[in-house]
C-alpha atoms as a PDB file:
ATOM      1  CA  UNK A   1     -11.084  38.681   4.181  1.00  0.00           C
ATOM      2  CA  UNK A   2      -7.286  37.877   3.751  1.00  0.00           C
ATOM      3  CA  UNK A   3      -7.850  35.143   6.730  1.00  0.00           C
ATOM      4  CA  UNK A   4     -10.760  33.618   5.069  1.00  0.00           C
ATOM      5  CA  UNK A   5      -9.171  32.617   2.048  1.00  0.00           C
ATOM      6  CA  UNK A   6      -6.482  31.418   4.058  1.00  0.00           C
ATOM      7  CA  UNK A   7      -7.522  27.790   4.276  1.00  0.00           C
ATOM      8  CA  UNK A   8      -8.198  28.094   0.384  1.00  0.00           C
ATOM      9  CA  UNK A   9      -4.569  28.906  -0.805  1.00  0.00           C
ATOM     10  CA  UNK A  10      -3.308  25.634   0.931  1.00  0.00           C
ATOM     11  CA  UNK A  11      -5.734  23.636  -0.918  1.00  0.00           C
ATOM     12  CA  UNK A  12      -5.477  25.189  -4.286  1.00  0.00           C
ATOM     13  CA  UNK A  13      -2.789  22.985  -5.365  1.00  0.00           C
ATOM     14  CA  UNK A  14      -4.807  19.724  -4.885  1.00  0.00           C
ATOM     15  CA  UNK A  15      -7.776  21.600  -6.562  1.00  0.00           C
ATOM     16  CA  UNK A  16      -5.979  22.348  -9.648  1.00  0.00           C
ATOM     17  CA  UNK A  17      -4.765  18.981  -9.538  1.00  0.00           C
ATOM     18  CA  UNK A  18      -8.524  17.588  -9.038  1.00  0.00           C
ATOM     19  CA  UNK A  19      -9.365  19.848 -11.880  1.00  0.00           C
ATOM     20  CA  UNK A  20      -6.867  19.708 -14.405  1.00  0.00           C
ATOM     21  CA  UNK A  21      -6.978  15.157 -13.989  1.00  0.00           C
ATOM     22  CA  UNK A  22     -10.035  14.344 -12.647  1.00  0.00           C
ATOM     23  CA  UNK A  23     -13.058  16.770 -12.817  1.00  0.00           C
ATOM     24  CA  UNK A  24     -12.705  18.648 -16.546  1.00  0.00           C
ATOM     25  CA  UNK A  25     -11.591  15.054 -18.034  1.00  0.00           C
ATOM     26  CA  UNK A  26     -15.294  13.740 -16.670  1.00  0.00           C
ATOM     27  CA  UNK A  27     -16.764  16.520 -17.739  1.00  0.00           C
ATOM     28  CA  UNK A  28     -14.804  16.282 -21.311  1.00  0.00           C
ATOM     29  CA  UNK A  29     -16.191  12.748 -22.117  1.00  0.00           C
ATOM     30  CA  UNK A  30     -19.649  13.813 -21.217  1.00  0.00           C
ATOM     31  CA  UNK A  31     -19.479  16.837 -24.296  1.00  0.00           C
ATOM     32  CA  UNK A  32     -17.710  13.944 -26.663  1.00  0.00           C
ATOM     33  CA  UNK A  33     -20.999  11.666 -26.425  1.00  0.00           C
ATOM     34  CA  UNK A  34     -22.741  14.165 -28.428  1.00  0.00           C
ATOM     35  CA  UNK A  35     -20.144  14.796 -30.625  1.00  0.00           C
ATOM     36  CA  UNK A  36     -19.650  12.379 -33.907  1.00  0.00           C
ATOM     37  CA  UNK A  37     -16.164  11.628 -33.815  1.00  0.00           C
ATOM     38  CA  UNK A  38     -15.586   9.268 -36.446  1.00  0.00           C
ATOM     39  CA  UNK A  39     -15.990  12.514 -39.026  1.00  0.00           C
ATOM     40  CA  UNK A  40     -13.693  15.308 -39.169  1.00  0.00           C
ATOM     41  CA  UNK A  41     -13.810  17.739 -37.656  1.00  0.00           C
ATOM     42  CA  UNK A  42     -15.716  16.467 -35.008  1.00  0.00           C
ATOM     43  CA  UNK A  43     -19.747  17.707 -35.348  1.00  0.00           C
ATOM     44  CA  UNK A  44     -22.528  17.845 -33.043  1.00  0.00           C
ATOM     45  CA  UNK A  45     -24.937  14.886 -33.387  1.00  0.00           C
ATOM     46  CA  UNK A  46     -26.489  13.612 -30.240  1.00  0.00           C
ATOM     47  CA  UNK A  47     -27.967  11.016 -31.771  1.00  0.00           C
ATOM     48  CA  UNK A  48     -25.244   9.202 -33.336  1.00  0.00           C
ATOM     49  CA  UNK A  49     -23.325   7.736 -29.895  1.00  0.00           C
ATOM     50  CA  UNK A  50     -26.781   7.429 -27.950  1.00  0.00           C
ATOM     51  CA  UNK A  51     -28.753   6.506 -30.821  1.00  0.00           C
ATOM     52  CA  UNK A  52     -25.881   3.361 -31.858  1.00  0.00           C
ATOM     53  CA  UNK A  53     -26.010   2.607 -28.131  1.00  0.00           C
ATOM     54  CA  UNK A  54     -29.617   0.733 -28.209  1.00  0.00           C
ATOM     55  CA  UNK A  55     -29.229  -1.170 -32.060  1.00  0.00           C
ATOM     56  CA  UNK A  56     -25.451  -1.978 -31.104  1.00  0.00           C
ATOM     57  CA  UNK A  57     -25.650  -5.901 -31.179  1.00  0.00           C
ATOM     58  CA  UNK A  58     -22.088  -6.283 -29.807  1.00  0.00           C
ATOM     59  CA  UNK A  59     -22.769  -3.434 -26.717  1.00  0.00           C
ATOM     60  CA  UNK A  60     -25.393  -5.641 -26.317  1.00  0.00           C
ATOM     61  CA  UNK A  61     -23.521  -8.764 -26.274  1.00  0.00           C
ATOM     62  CA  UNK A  62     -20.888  -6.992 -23.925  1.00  0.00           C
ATOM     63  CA  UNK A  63     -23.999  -6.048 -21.253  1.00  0.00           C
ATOM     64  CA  UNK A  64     -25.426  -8.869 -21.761  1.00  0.00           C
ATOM     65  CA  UNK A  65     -21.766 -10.857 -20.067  1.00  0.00           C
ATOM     66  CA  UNK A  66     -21.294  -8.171 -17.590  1.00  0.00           C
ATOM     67  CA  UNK A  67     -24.401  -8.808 -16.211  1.00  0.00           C
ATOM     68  CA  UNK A  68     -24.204 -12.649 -16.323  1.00  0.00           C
ATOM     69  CA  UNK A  69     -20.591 -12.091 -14.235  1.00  0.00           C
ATOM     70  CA  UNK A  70     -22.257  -9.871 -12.422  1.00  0.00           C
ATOM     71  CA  UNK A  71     -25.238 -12.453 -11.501  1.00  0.00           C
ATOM     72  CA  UNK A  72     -23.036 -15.873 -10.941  1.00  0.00           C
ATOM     73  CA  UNK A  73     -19.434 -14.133  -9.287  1.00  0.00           C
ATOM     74  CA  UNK A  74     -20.462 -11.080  -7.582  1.00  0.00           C
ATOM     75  CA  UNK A  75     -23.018 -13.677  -4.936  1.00  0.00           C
ATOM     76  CA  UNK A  76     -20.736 -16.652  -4.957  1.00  0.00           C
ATOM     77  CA  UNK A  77     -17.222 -14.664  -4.457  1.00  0.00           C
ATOM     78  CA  UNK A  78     -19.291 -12.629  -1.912  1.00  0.00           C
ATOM     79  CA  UNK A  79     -20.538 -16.476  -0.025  1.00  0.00           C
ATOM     80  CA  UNK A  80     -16.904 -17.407  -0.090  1.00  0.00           C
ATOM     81  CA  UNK A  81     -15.745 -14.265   1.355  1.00  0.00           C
ATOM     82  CA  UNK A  82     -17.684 -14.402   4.561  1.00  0.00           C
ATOM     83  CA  UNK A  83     -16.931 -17.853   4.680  1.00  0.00           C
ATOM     84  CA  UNK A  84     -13.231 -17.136   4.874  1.00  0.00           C
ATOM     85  CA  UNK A  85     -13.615 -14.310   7.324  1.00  0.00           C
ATOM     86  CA  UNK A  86     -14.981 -16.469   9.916  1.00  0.00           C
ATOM     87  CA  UNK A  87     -12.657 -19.011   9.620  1.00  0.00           C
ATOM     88  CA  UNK A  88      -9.883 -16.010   9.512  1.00  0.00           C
ATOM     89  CA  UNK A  89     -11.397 -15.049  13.016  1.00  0.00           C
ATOM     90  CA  UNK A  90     -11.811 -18.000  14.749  1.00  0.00           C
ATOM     91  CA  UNK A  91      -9.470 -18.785  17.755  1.00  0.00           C
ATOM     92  CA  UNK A  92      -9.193 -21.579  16.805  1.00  0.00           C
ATOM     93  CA  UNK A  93      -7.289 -20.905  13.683  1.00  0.00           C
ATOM     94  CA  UNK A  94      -3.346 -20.906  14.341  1.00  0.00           C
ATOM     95  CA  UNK A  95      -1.172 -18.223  12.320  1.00  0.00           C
ATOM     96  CA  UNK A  96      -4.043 -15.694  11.724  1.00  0.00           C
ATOM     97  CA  UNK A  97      -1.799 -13.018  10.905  1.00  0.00           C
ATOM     98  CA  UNK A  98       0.090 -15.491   7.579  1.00  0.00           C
ATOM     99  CA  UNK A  99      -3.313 -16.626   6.650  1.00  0.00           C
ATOM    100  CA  UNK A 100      -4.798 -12.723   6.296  1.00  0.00           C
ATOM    101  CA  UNK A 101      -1.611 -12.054   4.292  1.00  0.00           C
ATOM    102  CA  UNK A 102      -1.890 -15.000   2.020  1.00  0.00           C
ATOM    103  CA  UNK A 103      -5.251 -14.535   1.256  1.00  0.00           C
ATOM    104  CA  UNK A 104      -5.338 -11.159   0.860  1.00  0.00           C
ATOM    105  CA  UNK A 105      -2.471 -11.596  -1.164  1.00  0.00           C
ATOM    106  CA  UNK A 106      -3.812 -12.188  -4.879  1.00  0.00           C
ATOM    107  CA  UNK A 107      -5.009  -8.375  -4.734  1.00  0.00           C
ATOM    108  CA  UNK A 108      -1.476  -7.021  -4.660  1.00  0.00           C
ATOM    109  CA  UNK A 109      -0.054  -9.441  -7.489  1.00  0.00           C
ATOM    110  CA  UNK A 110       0.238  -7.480 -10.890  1.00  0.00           C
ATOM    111  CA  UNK A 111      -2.078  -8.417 -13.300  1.00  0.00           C
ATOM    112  CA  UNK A 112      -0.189  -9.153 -16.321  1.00  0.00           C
ATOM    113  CA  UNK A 113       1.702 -11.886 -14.138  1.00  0.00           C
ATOM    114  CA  UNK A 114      -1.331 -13.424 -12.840  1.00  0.00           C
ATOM    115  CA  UNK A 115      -3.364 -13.616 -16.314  1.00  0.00           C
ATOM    116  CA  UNK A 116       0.053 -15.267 -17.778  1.00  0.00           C
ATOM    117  CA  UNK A 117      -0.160 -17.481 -15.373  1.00  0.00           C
ATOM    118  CA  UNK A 118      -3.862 -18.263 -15.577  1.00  0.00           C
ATOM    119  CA  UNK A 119      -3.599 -18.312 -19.400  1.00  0.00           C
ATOM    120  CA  UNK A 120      -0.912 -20.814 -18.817  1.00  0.00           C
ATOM    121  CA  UNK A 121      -2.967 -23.278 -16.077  1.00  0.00           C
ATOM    122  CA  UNK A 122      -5.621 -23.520 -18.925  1.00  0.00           C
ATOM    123  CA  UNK A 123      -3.684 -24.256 -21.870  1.00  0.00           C
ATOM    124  CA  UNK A 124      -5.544 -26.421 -23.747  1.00  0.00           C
ATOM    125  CA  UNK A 125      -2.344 -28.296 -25.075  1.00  0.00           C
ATOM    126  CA  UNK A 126      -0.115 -28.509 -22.096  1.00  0.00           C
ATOM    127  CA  UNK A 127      -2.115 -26.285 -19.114  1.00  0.00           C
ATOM    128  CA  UNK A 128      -2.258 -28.148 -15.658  1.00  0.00           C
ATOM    129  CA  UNK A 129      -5.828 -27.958 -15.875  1.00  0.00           C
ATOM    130  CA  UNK A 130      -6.237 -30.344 -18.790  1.00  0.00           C
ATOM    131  CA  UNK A 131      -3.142 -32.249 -17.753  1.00  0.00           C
ATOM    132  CA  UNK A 132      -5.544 -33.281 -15.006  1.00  0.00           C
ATOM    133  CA  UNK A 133      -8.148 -34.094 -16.763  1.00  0.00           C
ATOM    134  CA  UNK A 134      -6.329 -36.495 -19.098  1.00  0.00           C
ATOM    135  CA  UNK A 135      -5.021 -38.314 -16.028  1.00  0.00           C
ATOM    136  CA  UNK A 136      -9.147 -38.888 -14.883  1.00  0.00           C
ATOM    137  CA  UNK A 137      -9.545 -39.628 -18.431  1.00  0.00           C
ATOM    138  CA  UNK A 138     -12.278 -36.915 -19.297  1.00  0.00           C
ATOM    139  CA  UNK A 139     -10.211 -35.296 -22.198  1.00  0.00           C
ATOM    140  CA  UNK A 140      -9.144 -31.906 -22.418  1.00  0.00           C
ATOM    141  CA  UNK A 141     -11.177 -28.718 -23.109  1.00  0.00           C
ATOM    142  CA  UNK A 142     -10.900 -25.739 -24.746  1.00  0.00           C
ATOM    143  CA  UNK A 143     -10.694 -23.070 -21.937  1.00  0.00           C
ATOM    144  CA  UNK A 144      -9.463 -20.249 -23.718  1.00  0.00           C
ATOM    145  CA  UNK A 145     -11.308 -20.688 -27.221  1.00  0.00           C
ATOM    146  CA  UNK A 146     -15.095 -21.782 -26.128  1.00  0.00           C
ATOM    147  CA  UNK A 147     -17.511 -19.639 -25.083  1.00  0.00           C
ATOM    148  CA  UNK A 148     -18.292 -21.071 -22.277  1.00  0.00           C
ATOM    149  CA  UNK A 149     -15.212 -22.528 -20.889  1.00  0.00           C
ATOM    150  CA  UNK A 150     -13.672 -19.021 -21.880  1.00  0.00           C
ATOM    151  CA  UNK A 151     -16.074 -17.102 -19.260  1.00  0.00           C
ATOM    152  CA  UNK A 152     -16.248 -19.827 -16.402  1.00  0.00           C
ATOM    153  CA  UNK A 153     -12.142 -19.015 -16.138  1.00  0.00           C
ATOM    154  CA  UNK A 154     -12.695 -14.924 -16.198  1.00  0.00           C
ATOM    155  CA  UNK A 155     -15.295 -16.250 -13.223  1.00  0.00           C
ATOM    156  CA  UNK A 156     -12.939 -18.349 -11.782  1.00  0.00           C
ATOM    157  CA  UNK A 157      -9.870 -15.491 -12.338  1.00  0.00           C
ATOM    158  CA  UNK A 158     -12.032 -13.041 -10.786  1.00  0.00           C
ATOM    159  CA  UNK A 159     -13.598 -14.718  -7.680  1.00  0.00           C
ATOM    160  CA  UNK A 160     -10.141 -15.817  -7.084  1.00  0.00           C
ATOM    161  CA  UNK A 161      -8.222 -12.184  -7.150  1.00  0.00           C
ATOM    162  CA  UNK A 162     -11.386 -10.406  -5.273  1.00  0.00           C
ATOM    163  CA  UNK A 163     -12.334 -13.276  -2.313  1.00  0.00           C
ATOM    164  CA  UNK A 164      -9.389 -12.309  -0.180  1.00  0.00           C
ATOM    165  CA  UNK A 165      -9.657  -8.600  -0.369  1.00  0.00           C
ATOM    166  CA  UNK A 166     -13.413  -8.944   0.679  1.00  0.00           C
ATOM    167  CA  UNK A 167     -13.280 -11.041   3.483  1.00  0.00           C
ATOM    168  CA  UNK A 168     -10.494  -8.998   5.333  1.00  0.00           C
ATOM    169  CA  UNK A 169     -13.062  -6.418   4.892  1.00  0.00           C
ATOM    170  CA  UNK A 170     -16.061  -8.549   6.282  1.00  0.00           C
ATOM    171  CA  UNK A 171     -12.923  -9.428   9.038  1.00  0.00           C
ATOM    172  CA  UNK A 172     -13.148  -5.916   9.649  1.00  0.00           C
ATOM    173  CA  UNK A 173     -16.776  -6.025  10.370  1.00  0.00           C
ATOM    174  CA  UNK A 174     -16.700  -9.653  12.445  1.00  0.00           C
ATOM    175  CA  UNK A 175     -14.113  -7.843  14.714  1.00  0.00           C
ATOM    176  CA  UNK A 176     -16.465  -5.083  15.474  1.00  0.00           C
ATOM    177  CA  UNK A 177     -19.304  -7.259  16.692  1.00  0.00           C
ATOM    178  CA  UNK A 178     -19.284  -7.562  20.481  1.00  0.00           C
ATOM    179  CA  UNK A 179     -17.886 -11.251  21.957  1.00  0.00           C
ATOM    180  CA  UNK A 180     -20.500 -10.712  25.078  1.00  0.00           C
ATOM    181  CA  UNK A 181     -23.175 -11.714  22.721  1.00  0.00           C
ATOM    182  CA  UNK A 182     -22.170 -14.691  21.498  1.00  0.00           C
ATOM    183  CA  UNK A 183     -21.468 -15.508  25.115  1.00  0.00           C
ATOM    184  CA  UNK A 184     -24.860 -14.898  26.216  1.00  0.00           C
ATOM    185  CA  UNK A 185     -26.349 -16.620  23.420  1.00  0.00           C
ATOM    186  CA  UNK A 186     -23.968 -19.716  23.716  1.00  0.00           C
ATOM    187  CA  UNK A 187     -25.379 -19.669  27.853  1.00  0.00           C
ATOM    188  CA  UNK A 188     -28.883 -19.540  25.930  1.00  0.00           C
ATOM    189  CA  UNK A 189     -27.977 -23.086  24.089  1.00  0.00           C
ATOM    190  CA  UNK A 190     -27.612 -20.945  20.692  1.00  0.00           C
ATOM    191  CA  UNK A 191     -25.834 -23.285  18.132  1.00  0.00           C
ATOM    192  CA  UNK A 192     -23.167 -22.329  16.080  1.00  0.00           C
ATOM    193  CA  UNK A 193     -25.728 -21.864  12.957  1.00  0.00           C
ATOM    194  CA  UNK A 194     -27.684 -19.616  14.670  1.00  0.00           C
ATOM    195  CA  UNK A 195     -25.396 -17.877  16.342  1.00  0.00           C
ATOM    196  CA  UNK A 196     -24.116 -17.440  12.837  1.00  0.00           C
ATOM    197  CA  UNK A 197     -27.601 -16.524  11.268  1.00  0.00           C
ATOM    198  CA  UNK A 198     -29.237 -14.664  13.836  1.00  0.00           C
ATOM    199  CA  UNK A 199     -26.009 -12.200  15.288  1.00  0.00           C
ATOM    200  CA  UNK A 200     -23.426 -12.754  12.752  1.00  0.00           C
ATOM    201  CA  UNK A 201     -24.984 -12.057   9.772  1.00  0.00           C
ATOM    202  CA  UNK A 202     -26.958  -8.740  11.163  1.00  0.00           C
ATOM    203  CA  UNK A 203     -23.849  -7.466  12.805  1.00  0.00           C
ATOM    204  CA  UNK A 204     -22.321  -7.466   9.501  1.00  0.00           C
ATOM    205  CA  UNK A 205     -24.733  -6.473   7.054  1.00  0.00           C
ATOM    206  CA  UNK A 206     -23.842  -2.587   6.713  1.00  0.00           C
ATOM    207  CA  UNK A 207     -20.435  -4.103   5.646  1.00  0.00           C
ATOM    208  CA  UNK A 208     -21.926  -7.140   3.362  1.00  0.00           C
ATOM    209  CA  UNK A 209     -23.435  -3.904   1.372  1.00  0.00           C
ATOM    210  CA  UNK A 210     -20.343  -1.905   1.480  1.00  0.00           C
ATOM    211  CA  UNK A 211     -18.816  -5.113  -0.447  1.00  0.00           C
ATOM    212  CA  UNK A 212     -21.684  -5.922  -2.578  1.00  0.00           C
ATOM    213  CA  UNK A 213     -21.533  -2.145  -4.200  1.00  0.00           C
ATOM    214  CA  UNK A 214     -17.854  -1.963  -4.548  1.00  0.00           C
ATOM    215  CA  UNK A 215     -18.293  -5.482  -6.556  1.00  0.00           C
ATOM    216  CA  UNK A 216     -20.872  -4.365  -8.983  1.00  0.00           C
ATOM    217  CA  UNK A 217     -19.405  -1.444  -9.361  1.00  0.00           C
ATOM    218  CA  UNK A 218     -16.084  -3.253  -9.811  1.00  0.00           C
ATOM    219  CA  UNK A 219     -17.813  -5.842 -12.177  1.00  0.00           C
ATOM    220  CA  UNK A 220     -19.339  -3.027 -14.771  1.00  0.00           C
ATOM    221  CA  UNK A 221     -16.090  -1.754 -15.010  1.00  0.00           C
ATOM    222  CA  UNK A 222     -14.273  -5.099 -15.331  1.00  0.00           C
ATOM    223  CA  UNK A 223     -11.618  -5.235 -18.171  1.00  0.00           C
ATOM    224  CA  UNK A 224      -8.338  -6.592 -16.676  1.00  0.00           C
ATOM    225  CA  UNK A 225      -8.927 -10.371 -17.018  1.00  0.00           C
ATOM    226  CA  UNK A 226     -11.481 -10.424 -20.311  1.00  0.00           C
ATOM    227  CA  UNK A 227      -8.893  -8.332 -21.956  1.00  0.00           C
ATOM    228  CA  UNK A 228      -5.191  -9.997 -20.805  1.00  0.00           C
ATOM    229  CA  UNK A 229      -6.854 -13.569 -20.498  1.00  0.00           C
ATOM    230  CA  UNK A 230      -9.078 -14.558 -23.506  1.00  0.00           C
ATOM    231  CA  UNK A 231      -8.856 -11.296 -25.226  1.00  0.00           C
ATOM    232  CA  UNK A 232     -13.085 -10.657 -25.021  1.00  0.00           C
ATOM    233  CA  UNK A 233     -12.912 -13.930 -27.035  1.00  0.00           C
ATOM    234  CA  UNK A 234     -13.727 -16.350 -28.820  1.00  0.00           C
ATOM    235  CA  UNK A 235     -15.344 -13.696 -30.653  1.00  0.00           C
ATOM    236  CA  UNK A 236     -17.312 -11.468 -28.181  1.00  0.00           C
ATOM    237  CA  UNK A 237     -18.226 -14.759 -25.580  1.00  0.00           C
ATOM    238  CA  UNK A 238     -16.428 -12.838 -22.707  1.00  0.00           C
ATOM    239  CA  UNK A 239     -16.046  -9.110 -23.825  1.00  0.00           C
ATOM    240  CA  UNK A 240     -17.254  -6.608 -21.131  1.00  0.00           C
ATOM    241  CA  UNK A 241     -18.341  -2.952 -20.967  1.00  0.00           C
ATOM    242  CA  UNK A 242     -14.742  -2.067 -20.176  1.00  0.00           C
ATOM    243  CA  UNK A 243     -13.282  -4.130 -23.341  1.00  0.00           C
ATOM    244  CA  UNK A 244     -15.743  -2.670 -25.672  1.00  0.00           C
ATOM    245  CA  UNK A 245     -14.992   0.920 -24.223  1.00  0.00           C
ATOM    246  CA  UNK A 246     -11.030   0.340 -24.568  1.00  0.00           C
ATOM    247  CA  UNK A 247     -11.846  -1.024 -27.896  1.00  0.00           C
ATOM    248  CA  UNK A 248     -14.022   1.497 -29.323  1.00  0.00           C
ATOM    249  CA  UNK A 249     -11.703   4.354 -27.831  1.00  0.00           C
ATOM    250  CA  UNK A 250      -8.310   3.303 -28.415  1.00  0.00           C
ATOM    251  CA  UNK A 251      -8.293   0.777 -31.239  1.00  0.00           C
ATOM    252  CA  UNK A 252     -10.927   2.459 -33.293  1.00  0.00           C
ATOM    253  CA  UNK A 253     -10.309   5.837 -32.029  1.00  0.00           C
ATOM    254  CA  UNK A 254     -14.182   6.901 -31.873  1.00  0.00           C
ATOM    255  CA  UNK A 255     -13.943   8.688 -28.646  1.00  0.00           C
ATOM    256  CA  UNK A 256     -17.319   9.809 -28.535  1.00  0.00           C
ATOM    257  CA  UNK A 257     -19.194   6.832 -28.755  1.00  0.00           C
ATOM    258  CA  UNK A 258     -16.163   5.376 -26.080  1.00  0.00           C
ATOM    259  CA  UNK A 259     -17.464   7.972 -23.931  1.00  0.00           C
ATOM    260  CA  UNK A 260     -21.264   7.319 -24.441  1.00  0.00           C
ATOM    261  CA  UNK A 261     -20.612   3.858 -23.005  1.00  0.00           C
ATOM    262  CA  UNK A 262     -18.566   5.309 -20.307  1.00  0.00           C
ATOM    263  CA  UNK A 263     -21.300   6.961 -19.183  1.00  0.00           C
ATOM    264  CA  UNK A 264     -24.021   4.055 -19.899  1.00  0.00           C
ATOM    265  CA  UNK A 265     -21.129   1.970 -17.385  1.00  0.00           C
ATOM    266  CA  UNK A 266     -21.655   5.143 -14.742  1.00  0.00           C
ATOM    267  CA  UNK A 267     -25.644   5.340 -15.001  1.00  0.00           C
ATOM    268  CA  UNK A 268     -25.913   1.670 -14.244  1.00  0.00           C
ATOM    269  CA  UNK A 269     -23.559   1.837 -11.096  1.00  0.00           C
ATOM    270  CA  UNK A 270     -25.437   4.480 -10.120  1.00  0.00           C
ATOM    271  CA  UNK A 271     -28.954   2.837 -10.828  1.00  0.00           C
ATOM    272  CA  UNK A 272     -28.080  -0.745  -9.034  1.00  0.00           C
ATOM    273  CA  UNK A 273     -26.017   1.376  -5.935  1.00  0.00           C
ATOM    274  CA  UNK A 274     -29.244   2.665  -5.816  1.00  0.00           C
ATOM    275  CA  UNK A 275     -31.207  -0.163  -5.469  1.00  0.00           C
ATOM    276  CA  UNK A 276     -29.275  -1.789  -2.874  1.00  0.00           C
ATOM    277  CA  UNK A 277     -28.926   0.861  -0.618  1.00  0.00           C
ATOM    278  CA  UNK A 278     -32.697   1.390  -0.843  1.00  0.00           C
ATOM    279  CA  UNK A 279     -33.441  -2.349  -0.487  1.00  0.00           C
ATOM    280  CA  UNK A 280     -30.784  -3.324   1.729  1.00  0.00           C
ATOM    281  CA  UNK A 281     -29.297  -0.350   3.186  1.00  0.00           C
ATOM    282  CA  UNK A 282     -32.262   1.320   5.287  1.00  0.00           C
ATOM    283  CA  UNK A 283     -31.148   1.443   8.458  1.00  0.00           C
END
């Protein structure tokens, strides 16, 4: 008996760890949805976090810009990404290693730094961005205080910090795909394009949807750049799920509608993980 729970008292420590910080906190915010937390003390009302959850016009306004990053970044930082890690494998390519590294680079580069320096680019007043613009004679814009303009640069931000990261990943993948075959299908008079189409692309899929869940997933949660960039604004034209969580949990301190979103943010990674691996994920 003694030797059975053996194996048991050397994990205990990282169990009571993984209780105490990750498992009882989840559980936690799952009891404060039901809970109305903006009365005191807190009372059990189901209704109040779920029910707010559908008539919310600024949840909806915050799902409604996930899911257009979502739609527009998640594809096209995903397209630049593989098209990066092919050049990043080709032999023909000089200094693979410094390229990797710069690339992959962005990803390790605090974020506080990076949306300073972003914020400062597209300044509407003095920003490089606009300085450029003025030169071409188009006039400046607004970046930072238009709707629009506001959420093309948490696009931009985000494609930019994420491409790198993903196509060392898809590297990862390339690398695995045996050179024979391109061989034989170069001997066959296979072009480029279709070696690219026909062996690349299916040699790399399981990995293509190993990146395209982390990014959704990433993207629900998203909160870094909306928050430290434009601040969810002008108004709510680039708040996210994660801005209106941090917003509803630590500036207006209703944790249990916070935590009814938290777990909306969950149920929809789990619903479109889902999806994909049923779609796309079958073999």
């Amino acid at each position: 008996m003694r030797r059975n729970l053996t194996p048991y008292t050397f994990l205990l420590p990282y169990l009571i760890v993984f209780g105490l910080f990750w498992a009882w906190p989840i559980l936690y915010s799952f009891y404060l949805s039901f809970l109305d937390t903006r009365s005191f003390p807190w009372a059990w009302n189901p209704g109040v976090n779920w029910g707010r959850i559908l008539q919310d016009a600024t949840f909806q306004d915050a799902l409604r810009n996930t899911f257009l990053i979502l739609v527009i970044q998640v594809p096209l930082m995903l397209a630049l990404a593989t098209g990066l890690a092919v050049a990043l494998n080709s032999q023909l390519l000089k200094l693979r290693p410094l390229f990797r590294f710069a690339f992959f680079a962005p990803v390790v580069v605090g974020a506080v730094a990076y949306s300073a320096v972003f914020r400062l680019i597209f300044n509407t007043d003095f920003g490089a961005v606009n300085s450029g613009l003025r030169a071409l004679g188009l006039g400046p814009v607004d970046w930072l205080y238009a709707p629009a303009p506001a959420m093309s640069v948490i696009i931009l931000v985000v494609t930019w910090r994420w491409t790198g990261y993903n196509a060392i990943i898809i590297l990862a993948g390339l690398q695995s795909i045996p050179k024979d075959i391109y061989e034989a299908a170069a001997i066959d008079g296979a072009t480029p394009w279709q070696q690219f189409v026909r062996i690349t692309l299916p040699g790399i899929r399981p990995v293509l949807l190993f990146c395209f869940v982390l990014s959704i997933i990433g993207t629900l949660q998203l909160f870094t750049e909306p928050f430290l960039i434009t601040n969810s604004g002008p108004g709510t034209a680039t708040m996210t799920l994660g801005t209106y969580l941090y917003q509803q949990g630590f500036r207006s301190f209703n944790f249990g509608y916070a935590s009814s979103i938290a777990y909306t943010v969950a149920l929809l990674a789990g619903v479109f993980s889902l999806i994909q691996l049923r779609f796309f994920g079958r073999d």
